[in-house]
C-alpha atoms as a PDB file:
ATOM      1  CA  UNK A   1      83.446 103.931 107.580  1.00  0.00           C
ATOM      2  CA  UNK A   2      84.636 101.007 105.580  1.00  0.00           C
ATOM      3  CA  UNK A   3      86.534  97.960 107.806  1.00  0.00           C
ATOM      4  CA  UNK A   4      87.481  94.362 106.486  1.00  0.00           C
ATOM      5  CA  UNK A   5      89.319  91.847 108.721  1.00  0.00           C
ATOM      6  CA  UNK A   6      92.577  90.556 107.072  1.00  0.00           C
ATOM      7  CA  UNK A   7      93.050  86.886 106.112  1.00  0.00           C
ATOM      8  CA  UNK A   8      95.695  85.011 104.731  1.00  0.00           C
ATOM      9  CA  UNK A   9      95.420  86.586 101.352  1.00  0.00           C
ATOM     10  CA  UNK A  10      93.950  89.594 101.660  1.00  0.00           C
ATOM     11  CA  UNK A  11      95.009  92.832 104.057  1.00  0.00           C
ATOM     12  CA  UNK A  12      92.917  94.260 106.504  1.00  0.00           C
ATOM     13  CA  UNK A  13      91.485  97.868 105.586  1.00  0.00           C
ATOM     14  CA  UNK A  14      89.978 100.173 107.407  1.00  0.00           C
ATOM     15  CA  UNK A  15      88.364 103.677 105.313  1.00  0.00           C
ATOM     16  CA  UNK A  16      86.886 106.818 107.460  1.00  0.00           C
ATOM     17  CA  UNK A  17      85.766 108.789 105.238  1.00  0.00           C
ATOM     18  CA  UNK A  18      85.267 111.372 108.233  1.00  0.00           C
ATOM     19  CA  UNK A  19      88.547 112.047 108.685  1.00  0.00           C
ATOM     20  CA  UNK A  20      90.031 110.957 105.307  1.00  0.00           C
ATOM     21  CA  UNK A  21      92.214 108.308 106.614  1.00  0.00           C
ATOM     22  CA  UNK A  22      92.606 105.473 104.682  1.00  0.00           C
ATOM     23  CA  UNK A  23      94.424 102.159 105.696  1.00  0.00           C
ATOM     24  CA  UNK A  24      95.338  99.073 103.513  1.00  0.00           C
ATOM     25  CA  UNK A  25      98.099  96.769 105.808  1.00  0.00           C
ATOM     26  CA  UNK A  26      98.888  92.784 105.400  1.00  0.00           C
ATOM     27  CA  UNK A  27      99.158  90.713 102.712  1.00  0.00           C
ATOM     28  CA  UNK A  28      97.749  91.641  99.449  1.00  0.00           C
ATOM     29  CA  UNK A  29      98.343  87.920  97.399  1.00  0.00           C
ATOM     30  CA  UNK A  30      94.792  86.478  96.267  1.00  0.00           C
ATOM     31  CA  UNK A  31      95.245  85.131  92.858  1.00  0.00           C
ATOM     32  CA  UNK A  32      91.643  86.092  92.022  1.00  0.00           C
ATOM     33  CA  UNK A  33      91.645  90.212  93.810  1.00  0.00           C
ATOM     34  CA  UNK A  34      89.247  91.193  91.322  1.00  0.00           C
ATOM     35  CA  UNK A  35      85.762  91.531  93.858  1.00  0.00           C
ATOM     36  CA  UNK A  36      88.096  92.358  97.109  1.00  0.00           C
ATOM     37  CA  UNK A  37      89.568  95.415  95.108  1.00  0.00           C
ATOM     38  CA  UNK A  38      86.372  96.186  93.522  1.00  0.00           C
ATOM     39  CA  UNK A  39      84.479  97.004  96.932  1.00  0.00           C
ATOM     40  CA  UNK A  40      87.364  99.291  97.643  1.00  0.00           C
ATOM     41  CA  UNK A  41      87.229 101.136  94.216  1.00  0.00           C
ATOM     42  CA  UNK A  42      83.383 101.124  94.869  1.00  0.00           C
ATOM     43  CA  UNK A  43      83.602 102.862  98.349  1.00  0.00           C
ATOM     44  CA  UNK A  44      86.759 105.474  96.965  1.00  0.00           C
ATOM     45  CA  UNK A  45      84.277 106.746  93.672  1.00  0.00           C
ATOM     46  CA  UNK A  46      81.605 106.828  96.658  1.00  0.00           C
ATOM     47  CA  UNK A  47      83.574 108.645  98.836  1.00  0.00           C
ATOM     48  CA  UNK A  48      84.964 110.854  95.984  1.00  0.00           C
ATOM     49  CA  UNK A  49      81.683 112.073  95.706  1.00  0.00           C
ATOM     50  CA  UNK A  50      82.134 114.352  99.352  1.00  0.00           C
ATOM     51  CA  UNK A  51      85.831 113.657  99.890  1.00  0.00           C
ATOM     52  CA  UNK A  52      87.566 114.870 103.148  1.00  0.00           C
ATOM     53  CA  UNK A  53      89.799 117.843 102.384  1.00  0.00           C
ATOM     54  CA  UNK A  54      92.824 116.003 103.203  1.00  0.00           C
ATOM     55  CA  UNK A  55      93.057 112.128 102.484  1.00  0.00           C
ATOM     56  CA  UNK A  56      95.775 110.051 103.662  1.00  0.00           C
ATOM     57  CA  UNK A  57      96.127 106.675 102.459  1.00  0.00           C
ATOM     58  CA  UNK A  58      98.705 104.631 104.493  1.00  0.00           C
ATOM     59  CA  UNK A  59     100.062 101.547 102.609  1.00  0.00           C
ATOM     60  CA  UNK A  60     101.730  98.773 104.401  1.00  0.00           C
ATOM     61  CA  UNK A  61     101.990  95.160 102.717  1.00  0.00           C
ATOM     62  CA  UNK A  62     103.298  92.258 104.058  1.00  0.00           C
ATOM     63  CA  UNK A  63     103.304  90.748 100.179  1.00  0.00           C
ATOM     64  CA  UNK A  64     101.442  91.840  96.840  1.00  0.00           C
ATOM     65  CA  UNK A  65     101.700  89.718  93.922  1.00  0.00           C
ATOM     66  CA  UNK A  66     100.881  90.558  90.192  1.00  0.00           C
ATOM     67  CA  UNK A  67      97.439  90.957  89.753  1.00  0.00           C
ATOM     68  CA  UNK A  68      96.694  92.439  93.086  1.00  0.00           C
ATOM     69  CA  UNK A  69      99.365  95.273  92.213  1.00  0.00           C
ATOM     70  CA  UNK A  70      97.786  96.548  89.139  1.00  0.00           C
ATOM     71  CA  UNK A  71      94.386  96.777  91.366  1.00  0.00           C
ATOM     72  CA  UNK A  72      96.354  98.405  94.345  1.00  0.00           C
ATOM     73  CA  UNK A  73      97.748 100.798  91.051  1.00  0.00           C
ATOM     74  CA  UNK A  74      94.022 101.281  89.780  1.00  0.00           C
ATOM     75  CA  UNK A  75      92.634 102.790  93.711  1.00  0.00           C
ATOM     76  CA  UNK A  76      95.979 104.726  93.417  1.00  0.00           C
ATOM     77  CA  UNK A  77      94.700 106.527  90.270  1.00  0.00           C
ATOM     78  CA  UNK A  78      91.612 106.996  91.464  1.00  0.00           C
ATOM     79  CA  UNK A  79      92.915 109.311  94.530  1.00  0.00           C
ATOM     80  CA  UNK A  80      94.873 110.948  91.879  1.00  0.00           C
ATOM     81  CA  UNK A  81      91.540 112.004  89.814  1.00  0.00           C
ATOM     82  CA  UNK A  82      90.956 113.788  93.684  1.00  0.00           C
ATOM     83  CA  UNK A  83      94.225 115.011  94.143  1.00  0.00           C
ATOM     84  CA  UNK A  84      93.778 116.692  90.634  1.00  0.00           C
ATOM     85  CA  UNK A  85      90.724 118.640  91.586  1.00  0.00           C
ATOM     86  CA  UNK A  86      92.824 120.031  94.379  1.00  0.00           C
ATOM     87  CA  UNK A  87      92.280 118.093  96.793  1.00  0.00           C
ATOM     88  CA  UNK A  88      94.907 117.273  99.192  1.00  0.00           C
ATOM     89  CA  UNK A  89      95.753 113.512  98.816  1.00  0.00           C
ATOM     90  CA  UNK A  90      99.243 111.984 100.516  1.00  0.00           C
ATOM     91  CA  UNK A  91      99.952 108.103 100.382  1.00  0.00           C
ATOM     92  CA  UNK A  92     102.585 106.959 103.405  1.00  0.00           C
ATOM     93  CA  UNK A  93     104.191 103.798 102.091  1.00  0.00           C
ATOM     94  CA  UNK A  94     105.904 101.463 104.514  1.00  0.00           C
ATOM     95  CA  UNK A  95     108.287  98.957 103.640  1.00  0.00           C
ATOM     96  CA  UNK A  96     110.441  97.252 106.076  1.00  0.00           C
ATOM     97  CA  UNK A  97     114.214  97.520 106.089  1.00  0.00           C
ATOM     98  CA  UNK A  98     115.843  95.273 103.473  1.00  0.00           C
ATOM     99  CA  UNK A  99     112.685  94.607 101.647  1.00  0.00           C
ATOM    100  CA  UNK A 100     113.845  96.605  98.076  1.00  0.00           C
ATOM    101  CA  UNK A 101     111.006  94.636  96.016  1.00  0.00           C
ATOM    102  CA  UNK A 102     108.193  96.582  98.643  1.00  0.00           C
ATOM    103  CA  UNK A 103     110.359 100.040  98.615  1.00  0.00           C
ATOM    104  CA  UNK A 104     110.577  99.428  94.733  1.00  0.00           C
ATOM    105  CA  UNK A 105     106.977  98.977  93.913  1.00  0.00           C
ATOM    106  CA  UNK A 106     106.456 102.214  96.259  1.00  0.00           C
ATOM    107  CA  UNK A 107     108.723 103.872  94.015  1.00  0.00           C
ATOM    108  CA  UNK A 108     107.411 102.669  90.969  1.00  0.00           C
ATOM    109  CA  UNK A 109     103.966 104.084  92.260  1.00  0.00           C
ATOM    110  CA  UNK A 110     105.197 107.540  93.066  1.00  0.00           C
ATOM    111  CA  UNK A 111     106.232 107.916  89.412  1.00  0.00           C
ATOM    112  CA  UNK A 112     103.105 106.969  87.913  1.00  0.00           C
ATOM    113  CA  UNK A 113     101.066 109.805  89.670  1.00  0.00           C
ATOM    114  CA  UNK A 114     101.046 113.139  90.714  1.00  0.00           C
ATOM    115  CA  UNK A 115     100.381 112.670  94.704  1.00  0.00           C
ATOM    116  CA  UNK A 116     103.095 113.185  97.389  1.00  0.00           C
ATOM    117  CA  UNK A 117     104.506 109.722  98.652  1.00  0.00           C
ATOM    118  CA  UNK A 118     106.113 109.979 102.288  1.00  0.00           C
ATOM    119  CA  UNK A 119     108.555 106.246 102.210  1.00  0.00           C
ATOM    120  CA  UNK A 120     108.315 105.525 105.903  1.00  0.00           C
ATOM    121  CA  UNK A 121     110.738 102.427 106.819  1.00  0.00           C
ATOM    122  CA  UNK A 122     110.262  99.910 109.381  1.00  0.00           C
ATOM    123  CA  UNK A 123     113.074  97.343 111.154  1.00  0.00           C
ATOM    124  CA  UNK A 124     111.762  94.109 111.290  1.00  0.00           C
ATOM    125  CA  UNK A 125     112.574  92.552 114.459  1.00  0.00           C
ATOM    126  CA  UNK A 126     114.436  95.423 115.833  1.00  0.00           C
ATOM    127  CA  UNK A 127     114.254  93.606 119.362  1.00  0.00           C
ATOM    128  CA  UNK A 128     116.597  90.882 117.773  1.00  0.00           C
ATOM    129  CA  UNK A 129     118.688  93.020 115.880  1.00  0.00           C
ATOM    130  CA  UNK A 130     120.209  94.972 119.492  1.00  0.00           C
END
């Protein structure tokens, strides 16, 4: 198990390698992501090593900016490398309605690799929008 409070910059994550369900949610915008995407590329090789049969990896961002989307990209590849070896590997992106730059990335994501993306969309203040 692999948890990490969120904070302004950063999105909280939570990893169980028991059951293969992986969680990155908030707001991925650190200008320097380099060591908090490097523990999670440390645990994923670690995990890789006795990975669950099925892995989920649920995405749901608040805001990424440059840099921290080519490290998202980089723990993307490396549940493809598992996903190649036949394991069963399926990222859920959520975006909320009307965000197209989130639902774009997403997209962008999905044609770079070979495992199954399920788009899952969210209303954002649905209370306010009745």
């Amino acid at each position: 198990m692999y948890f990490k409070d969120p904070t302004n910059e950063t999105p909280l994550v939570s990893f169980n390698s028991e059951k293969g369900v992986l969680l990155i949610d908030g707001n991925c915008i650190s200008e320097t992501p380099e060591n908090f995407f490097n523990e999670l590329s440390t645990w994923i090789s670690n995990y890789s090593n006795q990975p669950n049969e099925t892995t989920t990896l649920t995405i749901n961002l608040r805001g990424i900016n440059i840099s921290s989307s080519k490290f998202l990209l980089n723990i993307i590849y490396q549940l493809e490398a598992l996903h190649k070896q036949n394991f069963k590997v399926n990222i859920r992106w959520v975006y909320k309605n009307g965000e197209d730059g989130n639902y774009e990335l997403g997209k962008d994501y999905n044609e770079m690799v070979s495992i199954p993306f399920e788009f899952i969309e969210t209303v954002e203040n649905f209370v306010s929008n009745l």
